[in-house]
Protein backbone atom coordinates (compact mmCIF):
# COMPACT_ATOMS: atom_id res chain seq x y z
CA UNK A 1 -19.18 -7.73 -22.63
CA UNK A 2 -16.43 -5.91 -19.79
CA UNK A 3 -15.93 -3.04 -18.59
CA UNK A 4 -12.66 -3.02 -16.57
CA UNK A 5 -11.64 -0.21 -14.32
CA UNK A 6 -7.97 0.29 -13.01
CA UNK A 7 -5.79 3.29 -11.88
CA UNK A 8 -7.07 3.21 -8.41
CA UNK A 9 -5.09 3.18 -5.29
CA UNK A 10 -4.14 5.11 -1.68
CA UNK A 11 -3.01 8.97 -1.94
CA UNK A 12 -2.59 12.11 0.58
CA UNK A 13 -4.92 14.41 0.21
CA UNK A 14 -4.56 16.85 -2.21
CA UNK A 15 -3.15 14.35 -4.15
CA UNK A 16 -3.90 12.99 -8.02
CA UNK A 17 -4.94 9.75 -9.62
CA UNK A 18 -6.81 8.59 -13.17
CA UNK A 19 -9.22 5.85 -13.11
CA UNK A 20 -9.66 4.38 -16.34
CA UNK A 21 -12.43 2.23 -17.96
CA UNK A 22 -11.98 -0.02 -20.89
CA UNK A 23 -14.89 -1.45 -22.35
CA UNK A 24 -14.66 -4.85 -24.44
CA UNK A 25 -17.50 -7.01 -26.18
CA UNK A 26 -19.24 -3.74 -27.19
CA UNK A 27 -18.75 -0.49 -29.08
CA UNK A 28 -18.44 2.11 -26.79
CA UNK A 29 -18.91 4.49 -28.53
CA UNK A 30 -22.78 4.02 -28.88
CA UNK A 31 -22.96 4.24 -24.73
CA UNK A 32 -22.97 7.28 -22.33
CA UNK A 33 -20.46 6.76 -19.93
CA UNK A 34 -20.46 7.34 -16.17
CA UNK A 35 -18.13 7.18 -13.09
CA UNK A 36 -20.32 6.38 -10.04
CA UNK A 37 -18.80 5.61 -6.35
CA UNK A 38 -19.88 3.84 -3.43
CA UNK A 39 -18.67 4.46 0.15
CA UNK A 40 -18.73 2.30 3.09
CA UNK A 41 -22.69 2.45 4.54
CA UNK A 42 -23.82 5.10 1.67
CA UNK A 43 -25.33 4.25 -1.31
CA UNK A 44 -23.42 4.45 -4.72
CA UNK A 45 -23.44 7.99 -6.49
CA UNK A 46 -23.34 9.61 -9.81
CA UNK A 47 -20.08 11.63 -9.89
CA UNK A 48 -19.26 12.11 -13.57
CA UNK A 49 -20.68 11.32 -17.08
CA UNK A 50 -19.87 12.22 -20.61
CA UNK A 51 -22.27 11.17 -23.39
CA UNK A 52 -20.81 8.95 -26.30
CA UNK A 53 -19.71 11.84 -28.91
CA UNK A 54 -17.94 13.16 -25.89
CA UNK A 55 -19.90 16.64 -26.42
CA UNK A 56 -22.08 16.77 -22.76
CA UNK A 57 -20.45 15.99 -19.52
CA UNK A 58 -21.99 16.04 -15.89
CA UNK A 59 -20.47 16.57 -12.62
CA UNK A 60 -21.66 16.20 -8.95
CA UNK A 61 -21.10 19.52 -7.25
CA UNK A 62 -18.76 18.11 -4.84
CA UNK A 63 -15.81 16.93 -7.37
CA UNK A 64 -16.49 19.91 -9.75
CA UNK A 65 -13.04 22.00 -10.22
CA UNK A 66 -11.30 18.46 -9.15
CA UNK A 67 -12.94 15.82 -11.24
CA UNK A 68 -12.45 15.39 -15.11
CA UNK A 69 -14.37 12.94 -17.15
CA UNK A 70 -12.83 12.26 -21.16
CA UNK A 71 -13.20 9.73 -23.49
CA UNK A 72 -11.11 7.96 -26.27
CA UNK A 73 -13.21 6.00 -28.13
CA UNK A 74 -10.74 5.20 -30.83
CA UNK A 75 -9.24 2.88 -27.81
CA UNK A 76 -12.88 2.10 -26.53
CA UNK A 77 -12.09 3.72 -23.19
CA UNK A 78 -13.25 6.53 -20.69
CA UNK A 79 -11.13 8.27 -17.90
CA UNK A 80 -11.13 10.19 -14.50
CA UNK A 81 -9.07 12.76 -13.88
CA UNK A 82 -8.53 12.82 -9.98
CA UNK A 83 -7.20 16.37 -8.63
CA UNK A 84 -6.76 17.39 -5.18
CA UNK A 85 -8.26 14.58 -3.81
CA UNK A 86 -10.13 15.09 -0.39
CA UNK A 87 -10.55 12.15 2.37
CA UNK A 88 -14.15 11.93 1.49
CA UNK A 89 -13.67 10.92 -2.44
CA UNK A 90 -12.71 8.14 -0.71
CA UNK A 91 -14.74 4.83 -2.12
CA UNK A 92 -15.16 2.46 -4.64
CA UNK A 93 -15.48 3.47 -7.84
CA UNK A 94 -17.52 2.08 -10.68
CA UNK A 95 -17.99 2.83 -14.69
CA UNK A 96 -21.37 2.33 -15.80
CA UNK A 97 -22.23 2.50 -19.56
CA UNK A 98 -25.76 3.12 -20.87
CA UNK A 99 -26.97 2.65 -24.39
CA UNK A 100 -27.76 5.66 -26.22
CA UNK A 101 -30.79 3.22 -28.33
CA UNK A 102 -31.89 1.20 -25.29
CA UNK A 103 -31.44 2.93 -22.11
CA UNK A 104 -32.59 -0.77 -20.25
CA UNK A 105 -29.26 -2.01 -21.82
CA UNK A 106 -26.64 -1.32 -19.78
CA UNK A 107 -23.07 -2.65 -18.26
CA UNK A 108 -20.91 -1.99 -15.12
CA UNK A 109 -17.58 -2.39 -14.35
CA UNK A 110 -16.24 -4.82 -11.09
CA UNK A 111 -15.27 -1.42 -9.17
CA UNK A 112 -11.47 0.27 -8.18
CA UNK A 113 -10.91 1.40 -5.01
CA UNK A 114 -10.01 4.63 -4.08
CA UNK A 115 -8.33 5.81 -0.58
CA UNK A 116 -7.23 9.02 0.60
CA UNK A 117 -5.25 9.08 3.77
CA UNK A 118 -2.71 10.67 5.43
């Protein structure tokens, strides 16, 4: 059981990237799926989710307008759509899938890091 994250990397602000999360050893398409992050010295936070038919998604308030969470599960993997990137989206970001029949059984990924700098 994986879930692998890549498409992370350093931008300018107001700039674009797409984290994506494919998930192996498991059907994804049973499992919510969620984008958290983790900055240095703050604790890791919720920033997107989508549930596994795709038909609910969450945002925090402060990457709503910017942020866009999909899912393929054909290809057993979620995105993040990354617009206008600020210098505080700046962190490590993790997928995090929940089981929609046992909400105790549940997977994240190793983490991409994300840097926005001038």
């Amino acid at each position: 059981v994986q879930l692998v994250e890549s498409g992370g990397g350093t931008v300018q602000p107001g700039g674009s990237l797409r984290l994506s999360c494919a998930a192996s050893g498991f059907t994804g398409s049973n499992y919510a799926m969620s984008w958290y992050r983790q900055a240095p010295g703050k604790e890791r936070e919720l920033v997107a989710a989508i549930t596994s038919a795709g038909g609910r998604l969450y945002y925090a308030d402060s990457v709503k307008g910017r942020f866009t969470i999909s899912r393929d599960n054909a290809k057993n993997t979620v995105y993040l759509q990354m617009n206008s990137l600020k210098p505080e989206d700046t962190a490590v970001y993790f997928c995090h899938a929940v089981s929609d029949y046992n909400d105790m059984l549940d997977y994240w990924g190793q983490g991409t890091q994300v840097t926005v700098s001038s």
